[in-house]
Protein backbone atom coordinates (compact mmCIF):
# COMPACT_ATOMS: atom_id res chain seq x y z
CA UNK A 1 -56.43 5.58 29.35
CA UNK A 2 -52.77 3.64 29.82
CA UNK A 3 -49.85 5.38 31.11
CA UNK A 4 -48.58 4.55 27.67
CA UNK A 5 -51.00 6.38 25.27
CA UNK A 6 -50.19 9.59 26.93
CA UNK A 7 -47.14 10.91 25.08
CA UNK A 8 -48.87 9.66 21.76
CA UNK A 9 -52.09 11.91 23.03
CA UNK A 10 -49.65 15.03 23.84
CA UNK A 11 -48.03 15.00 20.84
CA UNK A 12 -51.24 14.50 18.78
CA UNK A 13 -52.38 17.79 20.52
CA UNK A 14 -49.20 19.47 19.68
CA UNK A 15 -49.03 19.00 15.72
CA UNK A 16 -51.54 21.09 14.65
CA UNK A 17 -49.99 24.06 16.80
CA UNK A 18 -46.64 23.27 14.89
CA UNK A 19 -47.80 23.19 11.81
CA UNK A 20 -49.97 26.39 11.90
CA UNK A 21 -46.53 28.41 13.33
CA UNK A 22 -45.38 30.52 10.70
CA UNK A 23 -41.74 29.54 9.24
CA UNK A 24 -38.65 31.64 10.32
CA UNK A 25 -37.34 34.26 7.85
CA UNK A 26 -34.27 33.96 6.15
CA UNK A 27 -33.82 37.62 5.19
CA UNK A 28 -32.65 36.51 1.71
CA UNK A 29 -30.05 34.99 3.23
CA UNK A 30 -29.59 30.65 2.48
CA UNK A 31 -27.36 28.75 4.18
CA UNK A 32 -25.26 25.44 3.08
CA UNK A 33 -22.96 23.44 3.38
CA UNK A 34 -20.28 21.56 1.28
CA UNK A 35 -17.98 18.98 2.50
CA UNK A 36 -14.33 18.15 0.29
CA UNK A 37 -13.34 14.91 0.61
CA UNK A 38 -9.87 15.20 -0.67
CA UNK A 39 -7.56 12.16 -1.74
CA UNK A 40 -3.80 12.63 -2.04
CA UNK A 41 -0.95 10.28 -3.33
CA UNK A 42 2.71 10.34 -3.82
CA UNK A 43 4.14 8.06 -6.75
CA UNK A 44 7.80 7.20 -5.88
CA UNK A 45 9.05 6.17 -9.38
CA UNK A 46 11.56 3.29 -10.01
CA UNK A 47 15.03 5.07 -10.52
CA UNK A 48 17.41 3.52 -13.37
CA UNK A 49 20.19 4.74 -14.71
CA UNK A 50 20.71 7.27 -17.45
CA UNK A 51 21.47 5.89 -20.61
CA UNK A 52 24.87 6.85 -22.64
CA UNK A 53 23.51 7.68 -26.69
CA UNK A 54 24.42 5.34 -28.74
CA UNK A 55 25.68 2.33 -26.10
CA UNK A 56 23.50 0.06 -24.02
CA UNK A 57 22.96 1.06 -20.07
CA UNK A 58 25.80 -0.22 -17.79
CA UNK A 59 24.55 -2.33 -14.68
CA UNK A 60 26.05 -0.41 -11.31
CA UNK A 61 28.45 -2.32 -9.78
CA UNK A 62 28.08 -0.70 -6.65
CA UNK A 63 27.65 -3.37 -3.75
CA UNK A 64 25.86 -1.96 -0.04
CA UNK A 65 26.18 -2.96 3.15
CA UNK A 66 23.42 -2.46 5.25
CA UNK A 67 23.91 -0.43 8.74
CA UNK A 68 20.94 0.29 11.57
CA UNK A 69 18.60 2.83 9.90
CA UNK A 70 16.21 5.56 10.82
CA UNK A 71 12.65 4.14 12.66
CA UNK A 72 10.60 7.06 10.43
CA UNK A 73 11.73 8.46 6.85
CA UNK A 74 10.38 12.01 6.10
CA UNK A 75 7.93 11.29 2.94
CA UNK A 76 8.99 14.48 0.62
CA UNK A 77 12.35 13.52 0.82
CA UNK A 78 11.89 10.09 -1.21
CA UNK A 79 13.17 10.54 -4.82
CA UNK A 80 13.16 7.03 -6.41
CA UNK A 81 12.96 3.71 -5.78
CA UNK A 82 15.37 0.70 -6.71
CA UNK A 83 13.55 -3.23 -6.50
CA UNK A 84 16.63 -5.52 -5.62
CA UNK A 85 15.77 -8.46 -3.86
CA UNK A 86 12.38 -10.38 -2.74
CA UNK A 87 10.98 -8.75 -0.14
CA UNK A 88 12.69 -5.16 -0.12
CA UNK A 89 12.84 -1.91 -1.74
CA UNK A 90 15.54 0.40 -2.15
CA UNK A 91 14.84 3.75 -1.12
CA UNK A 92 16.84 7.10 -2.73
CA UNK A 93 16.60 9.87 0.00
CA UNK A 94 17.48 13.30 -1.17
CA UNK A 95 19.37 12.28 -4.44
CA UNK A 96 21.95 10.96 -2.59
CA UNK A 97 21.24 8.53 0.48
CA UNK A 98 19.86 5.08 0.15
CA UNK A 99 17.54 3.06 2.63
CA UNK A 100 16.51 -0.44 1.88
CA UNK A 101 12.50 -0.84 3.25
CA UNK A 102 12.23 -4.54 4.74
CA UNK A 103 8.62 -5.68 3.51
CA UNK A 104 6.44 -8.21 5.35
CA UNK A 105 6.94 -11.55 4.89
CA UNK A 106 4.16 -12.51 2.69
CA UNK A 107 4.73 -9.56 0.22
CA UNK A 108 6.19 -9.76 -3.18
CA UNK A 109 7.84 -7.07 -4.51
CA UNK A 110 7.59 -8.18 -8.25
CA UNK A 111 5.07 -5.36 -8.41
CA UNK A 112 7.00 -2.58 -7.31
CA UNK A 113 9.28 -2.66 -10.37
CA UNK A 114 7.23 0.27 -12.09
CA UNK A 115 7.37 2.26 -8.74
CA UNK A 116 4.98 2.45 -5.99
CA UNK A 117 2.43 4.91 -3.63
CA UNK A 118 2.31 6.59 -0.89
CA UNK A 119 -0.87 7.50 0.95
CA UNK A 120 0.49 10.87 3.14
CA UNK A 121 0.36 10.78 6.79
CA UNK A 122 -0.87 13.51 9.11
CA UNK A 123 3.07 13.67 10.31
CA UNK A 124 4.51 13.37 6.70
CA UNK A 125 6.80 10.74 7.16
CA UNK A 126 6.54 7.13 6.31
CA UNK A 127 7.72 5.04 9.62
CA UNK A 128 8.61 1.52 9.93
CA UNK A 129 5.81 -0.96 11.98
CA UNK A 130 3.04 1.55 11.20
CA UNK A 131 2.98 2.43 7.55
CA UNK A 132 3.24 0.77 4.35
CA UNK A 133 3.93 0.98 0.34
CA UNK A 134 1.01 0.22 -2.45
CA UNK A 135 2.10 -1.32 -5.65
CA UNK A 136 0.73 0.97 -8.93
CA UNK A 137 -1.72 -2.96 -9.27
CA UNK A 138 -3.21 -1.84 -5.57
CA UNK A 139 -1.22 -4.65 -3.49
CA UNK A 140 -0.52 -3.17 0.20
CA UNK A 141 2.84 -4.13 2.17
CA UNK A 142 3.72 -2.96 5.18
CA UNK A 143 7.49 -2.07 5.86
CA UNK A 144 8.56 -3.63 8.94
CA UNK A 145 12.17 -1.69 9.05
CA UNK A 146 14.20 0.72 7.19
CA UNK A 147 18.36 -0.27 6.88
CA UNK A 148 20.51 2.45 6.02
CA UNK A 149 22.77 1.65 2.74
CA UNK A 150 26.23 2.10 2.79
CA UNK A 151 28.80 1.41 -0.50
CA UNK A 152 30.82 -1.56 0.29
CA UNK A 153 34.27 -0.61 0.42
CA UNK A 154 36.47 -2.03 -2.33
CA UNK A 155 37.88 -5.45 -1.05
CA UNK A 156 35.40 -6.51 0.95
């Protein structure tokens, strides 16, 4: 007999003493388990302005200048979202505070018009160089830097 053939022969002895060993009692008692896979997204939904009854919607004449903005934005704070230009979003923070996300390069923003998701982080806030928006047709960009908006001052 080879060196080899010996673990096969032990556990052919084995078996049938396994098999004939009674099985444990449960006491009534079953065990299991159940795993929740849970999936969560924020909509951010394209703000516009109110319309007046009985007269068509104004366009805002409100011009921004950009100024150095915040490297993270906190996710539950984001109330709407503006599409202005190729390749960035407006941001409404709070009702009242604007930031203009700076999308990749290669990432047209045509489909953010009707709004956009969010996937939640484990930190809840939606940072610049790591995370990114999802158009409502499944299109991923990735925000390379937030700008804070300021109104332009009249004259300028």
């Amino acid at each position: 007999m080879t060196l080899r053939a010996l673990p096969v022969l032990l556990l052919a002895l084995a078996a049938p003493l396994v098999l004939s060993a009674s099985p444990p009692q449960l006491d009534g008692v079953e065990y299991a388990q159940l795993t929740i896979h849970e999936r969560l997204i924020i909509r951010v939904p394209r703000v516009s302005p109110a319309p007046v009854r009985g007269r068509a919607p104004a366009k805002p004449t409100v011009r921004w200048d950009e100024k150095k903005g915040p490297e993270c934005v906190a996710m539950a704070a984001l109330t709407g979202a503006s599409v202005e230009r190729e390749g960035e979003v407006d941001l409404v923070v709070g009702g009242t505070r604007r930031l203009r996300a700076k999308l990749d390069d290669d990432c047209p923003t045509l489909d953010f018009y009707r709004g956009f998701y969010l996937k939640p982080t484990a930190d809840g806030q939606l940072c610049a160089r790591r995370d990114g928006i999802r158009s409502r047709s499944g299109a991923y960009c990735a925000v390379t830097r937030f700008r804070t908006l300021v109104p332009r001052k009249v004259g300028k």
